[in-house]
Protein backbone atom coordinates (compact mmCIF):
# COMPACT_ATOMS: atom_id res chain seq x y z
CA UNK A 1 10.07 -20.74 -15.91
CA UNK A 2 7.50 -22.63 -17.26
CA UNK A 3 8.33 -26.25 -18.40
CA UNK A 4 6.83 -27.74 -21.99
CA UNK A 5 2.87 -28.83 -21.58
CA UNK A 6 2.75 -27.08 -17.88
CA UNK A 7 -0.28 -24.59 -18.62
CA UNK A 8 0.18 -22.93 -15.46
CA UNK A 9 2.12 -19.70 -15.49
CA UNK A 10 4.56 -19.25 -13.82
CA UNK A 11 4.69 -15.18 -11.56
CA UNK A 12 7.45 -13.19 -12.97
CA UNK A 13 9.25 -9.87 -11.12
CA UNK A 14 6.16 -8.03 -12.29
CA UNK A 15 3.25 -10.39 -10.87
CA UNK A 16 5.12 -12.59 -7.80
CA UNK A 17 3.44 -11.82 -4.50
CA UNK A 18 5.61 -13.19 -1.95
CA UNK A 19 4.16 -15.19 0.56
CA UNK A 20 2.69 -12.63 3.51
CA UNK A 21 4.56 -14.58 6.76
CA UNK A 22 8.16 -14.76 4.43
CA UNK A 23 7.19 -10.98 3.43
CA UNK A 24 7.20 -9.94 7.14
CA UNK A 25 10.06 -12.24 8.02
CA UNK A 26 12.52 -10.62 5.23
CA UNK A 27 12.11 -7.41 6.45
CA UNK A 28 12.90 -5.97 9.89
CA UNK A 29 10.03 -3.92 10.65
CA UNK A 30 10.58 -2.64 14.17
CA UNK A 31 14.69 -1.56 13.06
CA UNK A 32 12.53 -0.51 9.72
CA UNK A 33 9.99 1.67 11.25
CA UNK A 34 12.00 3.06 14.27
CA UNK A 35 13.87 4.27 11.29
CA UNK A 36 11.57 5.37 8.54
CA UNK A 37 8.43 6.14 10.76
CA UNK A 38 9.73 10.08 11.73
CA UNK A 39 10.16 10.41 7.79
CA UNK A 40 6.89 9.65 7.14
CA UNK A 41 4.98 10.99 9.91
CA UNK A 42 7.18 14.69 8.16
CA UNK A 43 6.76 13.93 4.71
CA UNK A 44 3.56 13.07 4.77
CA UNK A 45 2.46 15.99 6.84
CA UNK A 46 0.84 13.39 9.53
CA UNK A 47 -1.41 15.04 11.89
CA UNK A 48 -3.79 13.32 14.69
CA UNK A 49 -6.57 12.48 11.99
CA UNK A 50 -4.99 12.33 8.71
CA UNK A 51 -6.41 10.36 6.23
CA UNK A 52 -3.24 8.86 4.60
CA UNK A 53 -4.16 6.44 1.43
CA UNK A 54 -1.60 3.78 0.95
CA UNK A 55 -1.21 2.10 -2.68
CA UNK A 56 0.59 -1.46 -2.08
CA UNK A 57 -0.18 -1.74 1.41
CA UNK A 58 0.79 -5.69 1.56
CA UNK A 59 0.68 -6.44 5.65
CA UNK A 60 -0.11 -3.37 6.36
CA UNK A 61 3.26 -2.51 8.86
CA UNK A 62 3.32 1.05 7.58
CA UNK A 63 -0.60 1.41 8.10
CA UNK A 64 -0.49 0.39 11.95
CA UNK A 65 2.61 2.58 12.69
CA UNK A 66 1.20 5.07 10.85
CA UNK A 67 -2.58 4.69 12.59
CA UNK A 68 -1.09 4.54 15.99
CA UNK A 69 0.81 7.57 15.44
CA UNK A 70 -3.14 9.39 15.06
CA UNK A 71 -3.57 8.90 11.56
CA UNK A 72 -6.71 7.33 9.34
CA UNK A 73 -5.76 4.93 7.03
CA UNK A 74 -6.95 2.75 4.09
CA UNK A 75 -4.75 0.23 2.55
CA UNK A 76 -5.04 -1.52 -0.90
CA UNK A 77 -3.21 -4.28 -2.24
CA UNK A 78 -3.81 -6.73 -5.14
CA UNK A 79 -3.00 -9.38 -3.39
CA UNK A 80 -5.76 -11.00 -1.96
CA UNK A 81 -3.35 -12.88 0.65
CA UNK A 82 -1.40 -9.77 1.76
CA UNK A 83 -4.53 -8.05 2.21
CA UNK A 84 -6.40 -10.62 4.16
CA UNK A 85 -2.82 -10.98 6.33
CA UNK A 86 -3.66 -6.69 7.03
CA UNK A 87 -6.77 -6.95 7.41
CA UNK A 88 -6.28 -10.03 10.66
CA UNK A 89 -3.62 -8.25 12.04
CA UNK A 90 -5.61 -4.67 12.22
CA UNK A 91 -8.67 -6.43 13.24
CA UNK A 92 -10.50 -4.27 15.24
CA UNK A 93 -8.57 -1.13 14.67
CA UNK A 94 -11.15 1.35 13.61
CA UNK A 95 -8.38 3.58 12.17
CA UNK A 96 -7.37 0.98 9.32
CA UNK A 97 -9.10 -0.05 6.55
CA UNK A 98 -8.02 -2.48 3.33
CA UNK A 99 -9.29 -2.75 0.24
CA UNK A 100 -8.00 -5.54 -2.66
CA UNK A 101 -7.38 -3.86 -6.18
CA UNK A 102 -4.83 -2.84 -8.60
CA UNK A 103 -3.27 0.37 -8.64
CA UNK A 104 -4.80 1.43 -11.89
CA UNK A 105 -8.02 0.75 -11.18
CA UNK A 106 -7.64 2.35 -7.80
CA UNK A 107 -10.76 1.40 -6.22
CA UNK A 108 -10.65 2.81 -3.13
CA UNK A 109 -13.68 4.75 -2.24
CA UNK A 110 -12.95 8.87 -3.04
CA UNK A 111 -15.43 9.64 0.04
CA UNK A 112 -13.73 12.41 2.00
CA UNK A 113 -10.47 13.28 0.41
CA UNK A 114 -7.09 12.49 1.46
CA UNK A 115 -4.46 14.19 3.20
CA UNK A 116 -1.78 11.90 1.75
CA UNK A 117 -0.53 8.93 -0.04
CA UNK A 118 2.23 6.86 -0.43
CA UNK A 119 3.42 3.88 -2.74
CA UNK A 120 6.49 2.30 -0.93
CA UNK A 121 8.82 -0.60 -2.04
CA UNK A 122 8.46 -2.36 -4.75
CA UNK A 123 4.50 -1.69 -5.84
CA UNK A 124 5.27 -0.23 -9.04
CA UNK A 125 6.79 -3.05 -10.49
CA UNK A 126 3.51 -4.71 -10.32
CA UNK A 127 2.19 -1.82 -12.75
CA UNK A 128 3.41 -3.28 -16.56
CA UNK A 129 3.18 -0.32 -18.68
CA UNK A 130 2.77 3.92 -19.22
CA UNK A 131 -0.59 3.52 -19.29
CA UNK A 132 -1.09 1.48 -15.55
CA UNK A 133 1.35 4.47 -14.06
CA UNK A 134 -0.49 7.39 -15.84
CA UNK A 135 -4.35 5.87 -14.30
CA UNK A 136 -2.26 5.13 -10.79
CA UNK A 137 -1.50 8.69 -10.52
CA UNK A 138 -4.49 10.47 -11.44
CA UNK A 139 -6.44 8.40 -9.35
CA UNK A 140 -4.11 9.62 -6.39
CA UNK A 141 -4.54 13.21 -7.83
CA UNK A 142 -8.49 12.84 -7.77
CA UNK A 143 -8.52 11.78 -4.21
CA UNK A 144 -5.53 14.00 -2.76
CA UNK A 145 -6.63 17.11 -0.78
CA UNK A 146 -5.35 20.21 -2.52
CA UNK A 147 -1.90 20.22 -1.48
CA UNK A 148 -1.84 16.73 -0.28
CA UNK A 149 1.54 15.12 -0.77
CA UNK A 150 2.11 11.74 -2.17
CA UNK A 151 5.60 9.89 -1.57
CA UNK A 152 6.66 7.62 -4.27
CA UNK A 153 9.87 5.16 -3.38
């Protein structure tokens, strides 16, 4: 909470990023993965090659599980730290890619369509209103392959 004559805001639920090295350190990603991995390689329909689009990315633990597992991925995050975080860790991985920008802008390039998407943990709370949500999902709609699925947690 802000105190009188600070001018700085202070990040609320809807706009704290945490910190990238306490965001991998609060979650355990190998017990995480070993678990949730299988479900998304099946929901998502993950074949050797997919291109899998995932909205909220942060350090990108889905996107290398999910790349070394055959598939293509580009990750976006607005948080310039979380992507940059990604980004070192995928270095060199041809099959990643990040890109920094809000969900309802989505400005990921449409290019070649995608086979999926997902939006995982708590990204939508970063989206404030109808109107964020309603742009966030047709922009997944315009760059889904017909018949692409999308997961939403």
């Amino acid at each position: 909470m802000s105190q009188p004559g600070d001018a700085t805001p202070k990040p609320t639920a809807a706009t704290a990023t945490p910190e990238p090295d306490l965001y991998r350190q609060i979650i355990d990603w190998d017990k995480r993965l070993r678990h949730e991995g299988p479900f998304l390689i099946e929901a998502l329909a993950v074949a050797p090659g997919a291109r899998v689009l995932d909205l909220g990315s942060a350090t990108g633990e889905h996107d290398r599980w999910l790349a070394a597992h055959g598939a293509r991925v580009v990750g976006g995050d607005r948080s310039a730290e979380m992507i940059a975080a990604a980004r070192a860790t995928a270095a060199g991985d041809a099959r990643i890619e990040y890109l920094e920008g809000d969900l309802a802008a989505l400005p990921m390039p449409i290019g070649e369509p995608y086979d999926a998407a997902m939006c995982l943990g708590n990204t939508l709370v970063h989206v404030l209103d109808e109107a964020g949500i309603a742009a966030c999902a047709k922009g997944v709609g315009l760059r889904l392959r017909p018949g692409g699925a999308f997961l939403v947690q």
